[in-house]
N, C-alpha and C. Protein backbone atom coordinates (compact mmCIF):
# COMPACT_ATOMS: atom_id res chain seq x y z
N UNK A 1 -6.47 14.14 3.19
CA UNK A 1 -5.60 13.07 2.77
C UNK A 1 -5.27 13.26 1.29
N UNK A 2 -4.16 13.03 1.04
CA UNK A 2 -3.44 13.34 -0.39
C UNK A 2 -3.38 11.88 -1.10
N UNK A 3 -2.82 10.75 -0.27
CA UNK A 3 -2.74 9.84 -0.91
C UNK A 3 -2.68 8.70 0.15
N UNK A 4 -2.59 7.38 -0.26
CA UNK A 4 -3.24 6.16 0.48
C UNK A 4 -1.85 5.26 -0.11
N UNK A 5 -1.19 4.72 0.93
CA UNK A 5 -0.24 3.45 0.45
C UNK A 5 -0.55 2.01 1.10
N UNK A 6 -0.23 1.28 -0.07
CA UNK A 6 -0.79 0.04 0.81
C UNK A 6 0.05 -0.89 0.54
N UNK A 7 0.12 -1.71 1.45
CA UNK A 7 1.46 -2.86 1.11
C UNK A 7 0.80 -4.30 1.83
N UNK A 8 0.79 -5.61 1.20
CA UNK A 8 0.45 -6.83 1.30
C UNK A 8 1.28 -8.09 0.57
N UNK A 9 1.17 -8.87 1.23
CA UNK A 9 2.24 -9.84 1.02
C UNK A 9 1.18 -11.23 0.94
N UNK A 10 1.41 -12.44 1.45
CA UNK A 10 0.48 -13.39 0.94
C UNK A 10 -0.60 -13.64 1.41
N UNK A 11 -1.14 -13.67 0.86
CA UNK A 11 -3.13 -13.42 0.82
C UNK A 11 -3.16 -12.25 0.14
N UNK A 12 -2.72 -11.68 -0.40
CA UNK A 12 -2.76 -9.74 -0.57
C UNK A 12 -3.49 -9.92 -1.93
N UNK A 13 -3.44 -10.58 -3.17
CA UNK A 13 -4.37 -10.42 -4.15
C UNK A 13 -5.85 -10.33 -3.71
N UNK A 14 -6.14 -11.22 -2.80
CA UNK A 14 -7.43 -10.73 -2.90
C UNK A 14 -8.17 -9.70 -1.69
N UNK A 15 -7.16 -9.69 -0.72
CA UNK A 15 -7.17 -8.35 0.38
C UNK A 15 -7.61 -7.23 -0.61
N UNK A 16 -6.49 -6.68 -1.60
CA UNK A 16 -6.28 -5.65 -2.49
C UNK A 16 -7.57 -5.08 -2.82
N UNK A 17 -7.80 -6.52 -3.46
CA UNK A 17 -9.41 -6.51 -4.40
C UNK A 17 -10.71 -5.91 -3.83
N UNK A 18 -10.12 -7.07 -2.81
CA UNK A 18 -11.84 -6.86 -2.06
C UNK A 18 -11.92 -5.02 -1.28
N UNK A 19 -10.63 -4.42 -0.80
CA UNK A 19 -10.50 -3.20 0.01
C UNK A 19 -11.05 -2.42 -1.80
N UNK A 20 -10.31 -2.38 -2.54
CA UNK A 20 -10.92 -1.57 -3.89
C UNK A 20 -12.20 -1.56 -4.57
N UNK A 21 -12.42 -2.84 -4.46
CA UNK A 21 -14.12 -3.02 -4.48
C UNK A 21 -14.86 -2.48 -4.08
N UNK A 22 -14.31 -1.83 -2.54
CA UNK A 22 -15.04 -1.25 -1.66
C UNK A 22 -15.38 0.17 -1.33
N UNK A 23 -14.11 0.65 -2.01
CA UNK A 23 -14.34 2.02 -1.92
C UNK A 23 -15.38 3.11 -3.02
N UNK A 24 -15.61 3.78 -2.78
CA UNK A 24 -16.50 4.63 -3.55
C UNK A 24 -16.37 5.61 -4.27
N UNK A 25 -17.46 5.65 -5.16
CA UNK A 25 -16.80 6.49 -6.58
C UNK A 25 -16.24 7.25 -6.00
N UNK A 26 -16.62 8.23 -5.12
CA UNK A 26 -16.40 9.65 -4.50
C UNK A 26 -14.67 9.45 -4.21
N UNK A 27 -14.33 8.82 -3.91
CA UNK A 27 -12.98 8.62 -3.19
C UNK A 27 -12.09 8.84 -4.44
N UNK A 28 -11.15 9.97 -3.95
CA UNK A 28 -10.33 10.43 -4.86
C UNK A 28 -8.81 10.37 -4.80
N UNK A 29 -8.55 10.16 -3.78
CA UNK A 29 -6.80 9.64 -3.46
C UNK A 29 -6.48 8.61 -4.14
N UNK A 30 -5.21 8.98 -4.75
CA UNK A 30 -4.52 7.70 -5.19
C UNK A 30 -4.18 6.51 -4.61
N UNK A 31 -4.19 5.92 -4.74
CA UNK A 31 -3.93 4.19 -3.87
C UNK A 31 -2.55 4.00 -4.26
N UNK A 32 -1.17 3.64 -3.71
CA UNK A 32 -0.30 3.54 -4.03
C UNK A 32 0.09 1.92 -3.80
N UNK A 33 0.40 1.00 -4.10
CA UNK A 33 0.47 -0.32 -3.40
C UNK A 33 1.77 -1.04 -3.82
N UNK A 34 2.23 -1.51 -3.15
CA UNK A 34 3.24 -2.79 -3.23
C UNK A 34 2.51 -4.23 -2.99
N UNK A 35 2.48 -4.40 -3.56
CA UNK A 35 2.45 -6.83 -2.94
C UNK A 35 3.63 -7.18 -3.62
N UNK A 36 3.88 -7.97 -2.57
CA UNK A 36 5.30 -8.90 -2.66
C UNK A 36 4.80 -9.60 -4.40
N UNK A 37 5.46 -9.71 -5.07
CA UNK A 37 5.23 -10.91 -6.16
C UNK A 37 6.69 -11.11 -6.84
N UNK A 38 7.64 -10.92 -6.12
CA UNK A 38 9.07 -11.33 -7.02
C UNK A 38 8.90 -10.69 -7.99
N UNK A 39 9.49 -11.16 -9.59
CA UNK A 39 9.92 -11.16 -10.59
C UNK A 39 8.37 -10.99 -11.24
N UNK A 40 7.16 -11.44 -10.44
CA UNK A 40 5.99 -12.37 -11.78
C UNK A 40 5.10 -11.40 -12.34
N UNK A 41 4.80 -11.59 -13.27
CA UNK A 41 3.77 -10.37 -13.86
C UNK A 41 2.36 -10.32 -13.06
N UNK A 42 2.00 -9.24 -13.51
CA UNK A 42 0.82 -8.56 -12.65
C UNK A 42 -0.30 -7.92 -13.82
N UNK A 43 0.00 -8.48 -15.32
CA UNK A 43 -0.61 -7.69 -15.77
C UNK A 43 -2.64 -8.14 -16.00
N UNK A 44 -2.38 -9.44 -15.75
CA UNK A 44 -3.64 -9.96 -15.76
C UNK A 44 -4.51 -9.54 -14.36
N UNK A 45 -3.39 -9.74 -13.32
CA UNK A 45 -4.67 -8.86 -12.35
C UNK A 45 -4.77 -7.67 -12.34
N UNK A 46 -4.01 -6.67 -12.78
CA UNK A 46 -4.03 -5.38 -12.94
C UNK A 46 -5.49 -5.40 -14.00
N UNK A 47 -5.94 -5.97 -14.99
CA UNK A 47 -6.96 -5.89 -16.10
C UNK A 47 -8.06 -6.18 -15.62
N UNK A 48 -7.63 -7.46 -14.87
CA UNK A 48 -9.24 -7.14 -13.66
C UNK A 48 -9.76 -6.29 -12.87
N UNK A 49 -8.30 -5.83 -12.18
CA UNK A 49 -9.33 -5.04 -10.99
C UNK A 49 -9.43 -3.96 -12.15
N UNK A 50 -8.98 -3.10 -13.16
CA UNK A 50 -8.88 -2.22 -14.12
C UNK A 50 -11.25 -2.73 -14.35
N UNK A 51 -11.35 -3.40 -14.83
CA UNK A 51 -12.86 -4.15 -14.84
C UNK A 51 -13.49 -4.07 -13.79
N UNK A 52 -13.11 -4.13 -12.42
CA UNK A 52 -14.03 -4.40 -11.56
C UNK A 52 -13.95 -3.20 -10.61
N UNK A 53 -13.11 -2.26 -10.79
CA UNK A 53 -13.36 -0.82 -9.69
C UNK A 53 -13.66 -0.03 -10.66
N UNK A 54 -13.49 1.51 -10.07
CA UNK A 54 -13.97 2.47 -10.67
C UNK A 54 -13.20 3.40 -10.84
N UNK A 55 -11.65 2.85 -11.30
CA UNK A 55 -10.60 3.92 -11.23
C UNK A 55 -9.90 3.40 -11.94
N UNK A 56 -9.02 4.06 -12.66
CA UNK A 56 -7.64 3.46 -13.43
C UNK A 56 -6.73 2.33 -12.12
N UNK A 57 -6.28 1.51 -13.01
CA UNK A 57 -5.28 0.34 -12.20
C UNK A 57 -4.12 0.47 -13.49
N UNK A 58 -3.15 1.01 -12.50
CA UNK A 58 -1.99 0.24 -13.70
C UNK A 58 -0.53 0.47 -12.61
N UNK A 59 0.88 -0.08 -13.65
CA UNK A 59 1.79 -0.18 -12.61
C UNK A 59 2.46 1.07 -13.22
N UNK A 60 2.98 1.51 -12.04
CA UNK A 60 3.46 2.98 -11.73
C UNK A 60 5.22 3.08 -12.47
N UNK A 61 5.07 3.98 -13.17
CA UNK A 61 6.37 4.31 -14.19
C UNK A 61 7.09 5.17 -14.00
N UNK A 62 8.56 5.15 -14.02
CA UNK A 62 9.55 6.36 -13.62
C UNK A 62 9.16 7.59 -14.12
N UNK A 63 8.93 8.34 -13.05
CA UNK A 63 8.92 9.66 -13.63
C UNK A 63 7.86 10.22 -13.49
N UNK A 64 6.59 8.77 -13.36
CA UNK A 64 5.00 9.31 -13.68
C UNK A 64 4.89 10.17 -12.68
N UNK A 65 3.87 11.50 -12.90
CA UNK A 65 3.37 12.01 -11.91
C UNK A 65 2.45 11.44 -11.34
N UNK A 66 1.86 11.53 -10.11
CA UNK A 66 0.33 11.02 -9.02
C UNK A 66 -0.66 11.40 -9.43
N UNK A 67 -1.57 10.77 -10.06
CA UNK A 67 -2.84 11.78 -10.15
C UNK A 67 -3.77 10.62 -9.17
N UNK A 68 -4.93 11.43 -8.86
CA UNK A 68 -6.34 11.16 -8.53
C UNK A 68 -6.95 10.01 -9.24
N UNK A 69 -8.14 9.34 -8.56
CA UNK A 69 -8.81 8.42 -8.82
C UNK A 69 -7.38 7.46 -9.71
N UNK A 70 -6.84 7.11 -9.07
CA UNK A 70 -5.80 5.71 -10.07
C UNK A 70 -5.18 5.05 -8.89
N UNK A 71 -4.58 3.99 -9.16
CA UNK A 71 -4.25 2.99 -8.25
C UNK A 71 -2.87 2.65 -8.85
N UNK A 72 -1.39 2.63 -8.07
CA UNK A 72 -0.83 2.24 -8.95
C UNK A 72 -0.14 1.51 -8.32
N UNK A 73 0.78 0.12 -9.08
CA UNK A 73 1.09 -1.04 -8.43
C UNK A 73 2.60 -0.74 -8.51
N UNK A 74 3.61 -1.21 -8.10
CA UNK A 74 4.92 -1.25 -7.95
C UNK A 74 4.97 -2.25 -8.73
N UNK A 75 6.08 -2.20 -10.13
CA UNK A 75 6.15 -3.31 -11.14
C UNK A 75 7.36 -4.40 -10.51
N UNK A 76 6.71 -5.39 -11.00
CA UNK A 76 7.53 -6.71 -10.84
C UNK A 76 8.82 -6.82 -10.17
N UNK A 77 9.59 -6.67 -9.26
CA UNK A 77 10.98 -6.93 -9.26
C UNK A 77 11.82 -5.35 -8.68
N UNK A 78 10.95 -4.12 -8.83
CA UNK A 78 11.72 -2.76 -8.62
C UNK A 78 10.54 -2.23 -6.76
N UNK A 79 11.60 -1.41 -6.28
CA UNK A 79 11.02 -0.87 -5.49
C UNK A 79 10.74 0.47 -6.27
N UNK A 80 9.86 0.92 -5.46
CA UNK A 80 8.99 2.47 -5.06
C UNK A 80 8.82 2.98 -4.79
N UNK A 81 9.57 4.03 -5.34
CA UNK A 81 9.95 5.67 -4.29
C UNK A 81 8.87 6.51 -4.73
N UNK A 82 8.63 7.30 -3.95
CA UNK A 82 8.05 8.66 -4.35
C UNK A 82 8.93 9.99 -4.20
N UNK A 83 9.00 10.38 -4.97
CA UNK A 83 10.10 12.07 -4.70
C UNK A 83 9.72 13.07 -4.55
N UNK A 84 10.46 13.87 -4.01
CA UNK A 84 9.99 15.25 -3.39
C UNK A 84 8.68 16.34 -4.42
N UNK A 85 8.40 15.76 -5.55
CA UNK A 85 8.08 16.35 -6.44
C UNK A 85 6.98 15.61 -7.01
N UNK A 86 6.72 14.99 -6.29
CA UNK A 86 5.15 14.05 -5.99
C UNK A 86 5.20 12.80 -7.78
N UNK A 87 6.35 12.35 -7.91
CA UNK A 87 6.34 11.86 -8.93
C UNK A 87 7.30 10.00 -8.29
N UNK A 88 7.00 9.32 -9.18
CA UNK A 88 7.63 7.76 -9.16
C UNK A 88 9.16 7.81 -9.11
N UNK A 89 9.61 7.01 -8.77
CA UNK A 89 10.99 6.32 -9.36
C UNK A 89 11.12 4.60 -8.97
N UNK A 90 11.86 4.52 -10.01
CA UNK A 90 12.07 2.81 -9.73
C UNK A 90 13.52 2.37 -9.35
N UNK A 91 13.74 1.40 -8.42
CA UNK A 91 14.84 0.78 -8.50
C UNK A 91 15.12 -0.30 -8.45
N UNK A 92 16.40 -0.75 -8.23
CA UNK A 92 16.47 -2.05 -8.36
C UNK A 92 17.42 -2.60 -7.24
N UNK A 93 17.36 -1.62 -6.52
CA UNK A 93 18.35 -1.67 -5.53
C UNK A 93 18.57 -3.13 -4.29
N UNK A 94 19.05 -3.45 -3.66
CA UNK A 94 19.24 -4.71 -3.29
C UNK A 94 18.00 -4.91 -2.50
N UNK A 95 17.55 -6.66 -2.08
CA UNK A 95 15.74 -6.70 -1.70
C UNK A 95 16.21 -6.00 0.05
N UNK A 96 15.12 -6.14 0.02
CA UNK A 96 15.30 -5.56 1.76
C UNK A 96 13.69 -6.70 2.56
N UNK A 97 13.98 -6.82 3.60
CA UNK A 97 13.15 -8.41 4.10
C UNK A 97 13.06 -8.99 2.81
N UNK A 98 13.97 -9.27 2.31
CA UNK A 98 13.77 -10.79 1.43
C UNK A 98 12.70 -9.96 0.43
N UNK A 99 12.90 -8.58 -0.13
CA UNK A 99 11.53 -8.58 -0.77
C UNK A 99 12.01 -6.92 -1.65
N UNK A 100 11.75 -7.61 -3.26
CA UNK A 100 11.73 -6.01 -4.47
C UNK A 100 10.01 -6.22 -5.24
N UNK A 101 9.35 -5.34 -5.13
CA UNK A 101 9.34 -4.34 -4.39
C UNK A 101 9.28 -4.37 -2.74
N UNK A 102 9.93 -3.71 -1.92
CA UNK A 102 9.35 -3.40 -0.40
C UNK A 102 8.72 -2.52 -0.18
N UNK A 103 7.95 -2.75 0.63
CA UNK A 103 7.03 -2.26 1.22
C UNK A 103 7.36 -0.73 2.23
N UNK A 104 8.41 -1.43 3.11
CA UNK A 104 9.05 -0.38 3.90
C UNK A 104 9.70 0.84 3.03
N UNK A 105 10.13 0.64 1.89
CA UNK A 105 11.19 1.46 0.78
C UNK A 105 9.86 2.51 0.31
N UNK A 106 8.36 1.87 0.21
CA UNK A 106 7.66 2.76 -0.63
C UNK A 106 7.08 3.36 0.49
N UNK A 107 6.50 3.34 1.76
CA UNK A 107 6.08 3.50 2.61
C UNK A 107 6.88 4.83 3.60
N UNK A 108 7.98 4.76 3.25
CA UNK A 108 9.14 6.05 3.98
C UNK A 108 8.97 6.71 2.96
N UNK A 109 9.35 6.51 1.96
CA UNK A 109 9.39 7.73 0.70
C UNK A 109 8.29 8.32 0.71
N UNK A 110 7.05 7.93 0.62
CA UNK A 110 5.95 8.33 0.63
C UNK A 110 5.41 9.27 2.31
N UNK A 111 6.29 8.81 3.31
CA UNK A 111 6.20 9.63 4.41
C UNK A 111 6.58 11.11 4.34
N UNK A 112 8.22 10.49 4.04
CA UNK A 112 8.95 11.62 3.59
C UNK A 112 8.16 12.93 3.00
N UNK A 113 7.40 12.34 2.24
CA UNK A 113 7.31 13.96 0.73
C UNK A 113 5.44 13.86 1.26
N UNK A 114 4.50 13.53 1.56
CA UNK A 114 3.31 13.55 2.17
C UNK A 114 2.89 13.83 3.70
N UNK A 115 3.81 13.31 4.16
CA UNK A 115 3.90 13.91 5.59
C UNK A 115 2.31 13.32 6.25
N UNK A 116 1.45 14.52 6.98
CA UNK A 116 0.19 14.52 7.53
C UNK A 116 -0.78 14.03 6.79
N UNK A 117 -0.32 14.30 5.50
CA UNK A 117 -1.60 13.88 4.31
C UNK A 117 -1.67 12.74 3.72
N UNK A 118 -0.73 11.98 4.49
CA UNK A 118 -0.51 10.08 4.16
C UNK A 118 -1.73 9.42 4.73
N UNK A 119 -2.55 8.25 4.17
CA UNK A 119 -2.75 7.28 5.27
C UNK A 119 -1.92 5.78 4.27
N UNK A 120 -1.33 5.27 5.84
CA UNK A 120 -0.85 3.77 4.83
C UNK A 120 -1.74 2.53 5.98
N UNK A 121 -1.65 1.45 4.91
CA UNK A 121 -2.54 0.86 5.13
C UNK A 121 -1.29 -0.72 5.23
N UNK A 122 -1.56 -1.39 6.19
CA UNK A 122 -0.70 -2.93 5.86
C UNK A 122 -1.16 -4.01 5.94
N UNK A 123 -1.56 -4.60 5.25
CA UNK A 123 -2.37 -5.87 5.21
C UNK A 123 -1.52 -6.97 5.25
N UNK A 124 -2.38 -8.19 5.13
CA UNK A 124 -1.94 -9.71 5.10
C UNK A 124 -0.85 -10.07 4.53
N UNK A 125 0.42 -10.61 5.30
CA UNK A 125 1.28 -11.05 4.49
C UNK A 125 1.98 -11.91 5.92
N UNK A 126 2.97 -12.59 5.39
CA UNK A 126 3.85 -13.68 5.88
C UNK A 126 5.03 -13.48 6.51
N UNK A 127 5.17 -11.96 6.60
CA UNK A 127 6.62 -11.55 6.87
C UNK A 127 6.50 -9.91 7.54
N UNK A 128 7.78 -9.41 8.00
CA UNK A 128 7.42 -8.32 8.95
C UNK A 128 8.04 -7.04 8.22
N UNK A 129 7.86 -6.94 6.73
CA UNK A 129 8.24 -5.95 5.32
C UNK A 129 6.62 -4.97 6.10
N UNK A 130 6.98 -3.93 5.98
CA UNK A 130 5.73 -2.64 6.15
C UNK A 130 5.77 -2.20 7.44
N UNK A 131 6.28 -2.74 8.52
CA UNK A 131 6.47 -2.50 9.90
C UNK A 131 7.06 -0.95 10.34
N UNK A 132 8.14 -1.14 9.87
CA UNK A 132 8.68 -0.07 10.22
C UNK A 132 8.15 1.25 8.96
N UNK A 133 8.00 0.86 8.10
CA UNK A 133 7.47 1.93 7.44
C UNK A 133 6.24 2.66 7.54
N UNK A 134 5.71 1.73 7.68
CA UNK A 134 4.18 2.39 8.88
C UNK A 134 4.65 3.35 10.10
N UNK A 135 5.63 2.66 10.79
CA UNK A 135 5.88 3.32 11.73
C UNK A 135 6.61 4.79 11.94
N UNK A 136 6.87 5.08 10.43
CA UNK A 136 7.58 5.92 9.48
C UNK A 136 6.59 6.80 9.14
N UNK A 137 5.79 6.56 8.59
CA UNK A 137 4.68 7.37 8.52
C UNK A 137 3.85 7.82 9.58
N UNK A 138 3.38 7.44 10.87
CA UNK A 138 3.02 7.68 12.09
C UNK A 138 3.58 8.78 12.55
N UNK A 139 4.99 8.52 12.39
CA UNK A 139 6.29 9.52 12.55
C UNK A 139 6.05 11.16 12.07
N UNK A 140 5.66 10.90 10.80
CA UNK A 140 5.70 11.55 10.14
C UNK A 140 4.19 12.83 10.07
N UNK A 141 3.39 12.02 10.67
CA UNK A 141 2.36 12.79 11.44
C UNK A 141 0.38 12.11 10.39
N UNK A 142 1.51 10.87 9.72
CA UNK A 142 0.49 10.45 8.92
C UNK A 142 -0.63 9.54 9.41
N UNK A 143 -1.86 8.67 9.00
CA UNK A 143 -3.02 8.08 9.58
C UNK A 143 -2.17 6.78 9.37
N UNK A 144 -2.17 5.41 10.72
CA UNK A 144 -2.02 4.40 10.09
C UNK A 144 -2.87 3.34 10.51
N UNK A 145 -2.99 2.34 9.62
CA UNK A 145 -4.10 1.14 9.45
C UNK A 145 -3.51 -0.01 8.94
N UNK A 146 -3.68 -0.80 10.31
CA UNK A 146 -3.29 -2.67 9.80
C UNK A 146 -4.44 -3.17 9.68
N UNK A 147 -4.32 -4.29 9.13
CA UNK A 147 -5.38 -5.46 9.21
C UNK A 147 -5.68 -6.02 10.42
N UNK A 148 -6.58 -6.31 10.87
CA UNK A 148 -6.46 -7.34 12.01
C UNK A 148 -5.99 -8.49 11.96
N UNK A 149 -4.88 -8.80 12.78
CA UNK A 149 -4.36 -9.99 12.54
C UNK A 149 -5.25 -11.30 13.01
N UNK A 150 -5.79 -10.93 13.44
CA UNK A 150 -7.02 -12.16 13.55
C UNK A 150 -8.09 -12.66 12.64
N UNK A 151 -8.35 -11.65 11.97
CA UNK A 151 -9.09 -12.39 10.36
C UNK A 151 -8.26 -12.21 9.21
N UNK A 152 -6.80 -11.91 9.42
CA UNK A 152 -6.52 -11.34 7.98
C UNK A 152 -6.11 -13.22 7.42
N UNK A 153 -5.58 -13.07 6.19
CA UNK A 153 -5.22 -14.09 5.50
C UNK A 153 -3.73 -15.22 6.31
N UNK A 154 -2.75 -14.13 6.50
CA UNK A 154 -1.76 -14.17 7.22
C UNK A 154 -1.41 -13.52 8.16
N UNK A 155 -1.35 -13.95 9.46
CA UNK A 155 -1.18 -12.55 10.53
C UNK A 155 0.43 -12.01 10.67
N UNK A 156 1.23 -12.66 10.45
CA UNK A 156 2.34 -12.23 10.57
C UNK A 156 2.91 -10.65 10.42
N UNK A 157 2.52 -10.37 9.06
CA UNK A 157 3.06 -8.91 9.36
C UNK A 157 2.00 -8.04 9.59
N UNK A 158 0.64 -7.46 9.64
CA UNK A 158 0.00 -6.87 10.12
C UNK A 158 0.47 -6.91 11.95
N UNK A 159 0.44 -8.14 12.24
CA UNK A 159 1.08 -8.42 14.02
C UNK A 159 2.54 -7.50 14.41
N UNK A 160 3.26 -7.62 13.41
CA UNK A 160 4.98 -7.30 13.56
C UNK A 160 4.72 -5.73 13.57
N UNK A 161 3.70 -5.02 12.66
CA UNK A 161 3.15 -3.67 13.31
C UNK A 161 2.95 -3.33 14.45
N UNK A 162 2.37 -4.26 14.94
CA UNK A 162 1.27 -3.57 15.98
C UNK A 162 2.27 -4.16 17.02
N UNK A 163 3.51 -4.86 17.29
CA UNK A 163 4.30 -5.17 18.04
C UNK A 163 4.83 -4.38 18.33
N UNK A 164 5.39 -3.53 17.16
CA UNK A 164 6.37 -2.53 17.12
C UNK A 164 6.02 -1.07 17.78
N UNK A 165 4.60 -0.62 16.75
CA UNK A 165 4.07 0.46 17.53
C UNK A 165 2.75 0.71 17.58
N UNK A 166 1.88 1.35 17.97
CA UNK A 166 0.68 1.21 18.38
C UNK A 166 -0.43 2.06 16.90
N UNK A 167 -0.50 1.42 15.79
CA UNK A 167 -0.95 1.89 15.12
C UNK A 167 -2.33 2.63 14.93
N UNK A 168 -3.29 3.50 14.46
CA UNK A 168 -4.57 4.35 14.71
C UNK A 168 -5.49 3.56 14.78
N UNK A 169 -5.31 2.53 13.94
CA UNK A 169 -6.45 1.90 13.52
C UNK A 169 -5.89 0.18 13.00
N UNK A 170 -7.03 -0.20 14.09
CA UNK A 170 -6.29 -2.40 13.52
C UNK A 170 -8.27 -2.28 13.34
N UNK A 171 -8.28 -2.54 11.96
CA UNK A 171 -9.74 -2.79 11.36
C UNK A 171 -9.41 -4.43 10.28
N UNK A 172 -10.79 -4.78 10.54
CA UNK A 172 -11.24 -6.27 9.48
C UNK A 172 -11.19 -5.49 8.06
N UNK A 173 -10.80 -6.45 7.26
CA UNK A 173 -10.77 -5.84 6.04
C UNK A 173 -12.00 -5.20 5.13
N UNK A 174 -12.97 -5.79 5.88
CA UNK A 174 -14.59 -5.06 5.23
C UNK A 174 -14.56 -3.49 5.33
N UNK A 175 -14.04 -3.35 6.89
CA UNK A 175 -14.17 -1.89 7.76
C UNK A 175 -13.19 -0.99 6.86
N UNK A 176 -12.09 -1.31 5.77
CA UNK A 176 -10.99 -0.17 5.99
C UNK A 176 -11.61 0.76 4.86
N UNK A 177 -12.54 0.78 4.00
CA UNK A 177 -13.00 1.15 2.54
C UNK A 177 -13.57 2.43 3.30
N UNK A 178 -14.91 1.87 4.31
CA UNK A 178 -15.69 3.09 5.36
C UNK A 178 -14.61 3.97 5.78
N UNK A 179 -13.72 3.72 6.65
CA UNK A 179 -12.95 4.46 7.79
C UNK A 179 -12.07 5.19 6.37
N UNK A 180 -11.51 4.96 5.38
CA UNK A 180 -10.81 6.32 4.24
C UNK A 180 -11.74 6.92 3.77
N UNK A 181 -12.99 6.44 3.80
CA UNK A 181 -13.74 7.40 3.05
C UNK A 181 -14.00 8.45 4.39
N UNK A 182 -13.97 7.83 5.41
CA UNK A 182 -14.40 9.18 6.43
C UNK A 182 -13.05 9.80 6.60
N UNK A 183 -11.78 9.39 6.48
CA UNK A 183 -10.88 10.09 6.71
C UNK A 183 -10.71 11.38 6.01
């Protein structure tokens, strides 16, 4: 596995947390993530979890390249591409499900240029943004993982996954930290 995308919508601050909490020093893939948050800053929870894991947290900048052990958030208001050349871009391009950053926008791009060496991950949220992009990555020959919609925060879009297509893995949010580290 090259890299890990994750996308969450409401309940997702502390989904995020608690899945990062969890993982272990050893774990070296980048975490790529979207949560829905409109316009609002992120920089105070970015400083926490930055305090409470064991990896760089910060939000991901045009141009940046991917490295190892870091986590990076999709800033306020732009979606999140990844390009053929394993580096960021931002846009601002019109919302898609009601939602900048999307989920689905970072989740294909990231299929696109990672292919087999993806796993994406879709957690708790209110709406059916990550669906098809999961299903994009599956496509694409990558690992995929919802939440269970039965303990997550919100079942709605983890469900609108697993409606759509039959994803690898529907794990409780304790379980998903174990199952990447064995991936």
């Amino acid at each position: 596995m090259k890299a890990v995308v994750v996308g969450a919508s409401y309940g997702g601050m502390e989904a995020i947390r608690k899945l990062l909490m969890n993982l272990p020093e050893s774990f070296e893939a980048p975490v790529i993530i979207v949560l829905h948050i409109g316009a609002n800053t992120i920089n105070t929870y970015l400083s926490q979890l930055n305090q409470k894991t064991n990896r760089k947290v910060k939000e991901a900048g045009e141009k940046e390249a991917i490295r190892r052990k870091t986590v990076y958030f999709a800033p306020p208001n732009y979606h999140l591409q990844i390009e053929s050349d394993f580096t960021f871009s931002l846009s601002t391009d019109p919302k898609i499900n009601f939602s900048r950053p999307s989920i689905d926008v970072l989740f294909e791009t990231a299929a696109w240029t990672f292919k087999d060496k993806l796993t994406g991950i879709l957690l708790t949220g209110s709406n059916n943004d990550g669906a098809t992009g999961l299903q994009t990555i599956k496509k694409y020959g990558g690992t995929t993982v919802v939440e269970n919609p039965e303990t997550a925060f919100a079942k709605a879009m983890p469900l609108s996954a697993i409606e759509l297509f039959e994803p690898d893995f529907v794990l409780d949010l304790e379980e998903m930290a174990k199952k990447l580290t064995e991936l």
